[in-house]
Protein backbone atom coordinates (compact mmCIF):
# COMPACT_ATOMS: atom_id res chain seq x y z
CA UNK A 1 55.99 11.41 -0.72
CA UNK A 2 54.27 9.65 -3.74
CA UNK A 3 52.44 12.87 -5.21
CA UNK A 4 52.24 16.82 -4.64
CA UNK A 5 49.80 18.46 -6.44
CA UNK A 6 49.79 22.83 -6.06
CA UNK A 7 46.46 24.44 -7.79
CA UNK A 8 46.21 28.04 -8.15
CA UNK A 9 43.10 28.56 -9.94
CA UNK A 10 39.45 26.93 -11.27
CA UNK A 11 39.71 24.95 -8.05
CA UNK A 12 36.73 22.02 -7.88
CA UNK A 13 33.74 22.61 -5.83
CA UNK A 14 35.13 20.37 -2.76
CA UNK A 15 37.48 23.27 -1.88
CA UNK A 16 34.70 25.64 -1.79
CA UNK A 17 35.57 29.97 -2.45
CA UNK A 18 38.91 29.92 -2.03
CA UNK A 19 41.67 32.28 -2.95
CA UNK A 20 45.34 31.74 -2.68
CA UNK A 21 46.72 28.11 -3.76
CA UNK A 22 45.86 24.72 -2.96
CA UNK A 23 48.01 21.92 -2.03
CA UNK A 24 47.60 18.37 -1.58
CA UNK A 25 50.60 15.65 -0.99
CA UNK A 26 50.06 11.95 -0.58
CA UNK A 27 52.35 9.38 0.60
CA UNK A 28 52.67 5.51 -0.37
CA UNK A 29 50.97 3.30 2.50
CA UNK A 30 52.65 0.36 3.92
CA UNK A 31 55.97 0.01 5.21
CA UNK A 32 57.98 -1.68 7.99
CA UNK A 33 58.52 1.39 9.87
CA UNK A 34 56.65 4.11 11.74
CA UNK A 35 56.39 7.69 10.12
CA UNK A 36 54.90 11.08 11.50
CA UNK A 37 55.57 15.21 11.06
CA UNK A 38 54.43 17.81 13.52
CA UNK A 39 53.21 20.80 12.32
CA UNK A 40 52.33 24.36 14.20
CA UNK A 41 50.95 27.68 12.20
CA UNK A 42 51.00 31.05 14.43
CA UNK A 43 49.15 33.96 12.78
CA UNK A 44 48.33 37.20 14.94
CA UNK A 45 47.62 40.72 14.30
CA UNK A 46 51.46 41.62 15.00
CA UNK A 47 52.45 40.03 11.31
CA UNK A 48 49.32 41.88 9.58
CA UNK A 49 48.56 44.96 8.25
CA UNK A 50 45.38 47.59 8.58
CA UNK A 51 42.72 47.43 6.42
CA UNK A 52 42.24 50.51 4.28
CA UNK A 53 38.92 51.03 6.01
CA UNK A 54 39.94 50.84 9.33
CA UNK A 55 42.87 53.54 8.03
CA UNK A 56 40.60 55.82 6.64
CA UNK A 57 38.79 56.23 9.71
CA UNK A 58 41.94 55.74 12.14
CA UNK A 59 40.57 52.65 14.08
CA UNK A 60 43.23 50.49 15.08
CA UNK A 61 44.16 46.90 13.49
CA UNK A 62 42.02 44.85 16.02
CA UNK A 63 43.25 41.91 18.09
CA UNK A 64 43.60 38.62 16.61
CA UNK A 65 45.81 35.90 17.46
CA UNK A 66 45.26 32.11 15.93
CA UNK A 67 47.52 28.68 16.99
CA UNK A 68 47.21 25.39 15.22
CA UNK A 69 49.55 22.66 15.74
CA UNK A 70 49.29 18.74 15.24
CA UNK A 71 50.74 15.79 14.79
CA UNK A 72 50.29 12.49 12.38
CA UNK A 73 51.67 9.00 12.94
CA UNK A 74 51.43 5.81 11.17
CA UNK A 75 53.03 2.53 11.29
CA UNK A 76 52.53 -1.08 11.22
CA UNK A 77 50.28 -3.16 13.79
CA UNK A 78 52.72 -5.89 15.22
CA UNK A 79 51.16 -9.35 14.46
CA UNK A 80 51.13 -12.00 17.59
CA UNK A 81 54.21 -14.49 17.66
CA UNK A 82 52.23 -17.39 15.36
CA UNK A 83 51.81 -14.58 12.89
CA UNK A 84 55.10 -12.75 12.32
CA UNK A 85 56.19 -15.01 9.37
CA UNK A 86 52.93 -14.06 7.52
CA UNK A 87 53.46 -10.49 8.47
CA UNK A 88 57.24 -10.11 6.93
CA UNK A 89 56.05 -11.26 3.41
CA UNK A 90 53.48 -8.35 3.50
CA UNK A 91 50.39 -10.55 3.68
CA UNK A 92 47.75 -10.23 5.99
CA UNK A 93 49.93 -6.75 6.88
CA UNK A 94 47.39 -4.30 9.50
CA UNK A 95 48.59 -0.72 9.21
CA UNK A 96 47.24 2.20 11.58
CA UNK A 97 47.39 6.11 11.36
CA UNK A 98 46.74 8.58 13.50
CA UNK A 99 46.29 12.32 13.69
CA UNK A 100 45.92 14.96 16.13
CA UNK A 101 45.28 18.85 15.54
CA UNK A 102 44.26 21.53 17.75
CA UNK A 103 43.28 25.23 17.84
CA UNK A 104 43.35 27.95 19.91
């Protein structure tokens, strides 16, 4: 990872209304070898609490239930045979990435 960045507050108008924190981490591009992560966030109404509406009233914490999980990969393109000298030295190098998410 080249740079984290966490923002908690007066967040720019590209993040929209927000509340909580912000993160962003970037990594350095390039490289010899392929790199990924895999990621999965679970929230349902089992880990939450009642409003204080719906308490006041005694209605019961509705039904909610939210998966997301995905994956990112990234690596180098291998060159054809005539190329693979130009490709060690870093010239001429073709990198790919690609990511995956999904909700339900």
């Amino acid at each position: 990872m080249q740079e984290y960045n966490l923002q908690t507050n007066n967040f720019l108008a590209e993040y929209g209304r927000n509340t909580g924190y912000i993160a962003n981490a970037s990594s350095r591009s390039g490289g010899n070898q392929f790199h990924g992560n895999a990621f999965f966030f679970n929230l349902n109404s089992g880990l939450g609490a009642n409003s204080c509406s719906n308490n006041a009233r005694n209605v019961e914490r509705p039904e909610f239930n939210r998966n997301q999980f995905g994956a990112t990969i990234g690596g180098p393109v291998k060159p054809p045979d005539r190329d693979r000298k130009r490709a060690s030295t870093g010239a001429g190098k073709v990198l790919m990435a690609i990511e995956l998410k999904h909700s339900r």
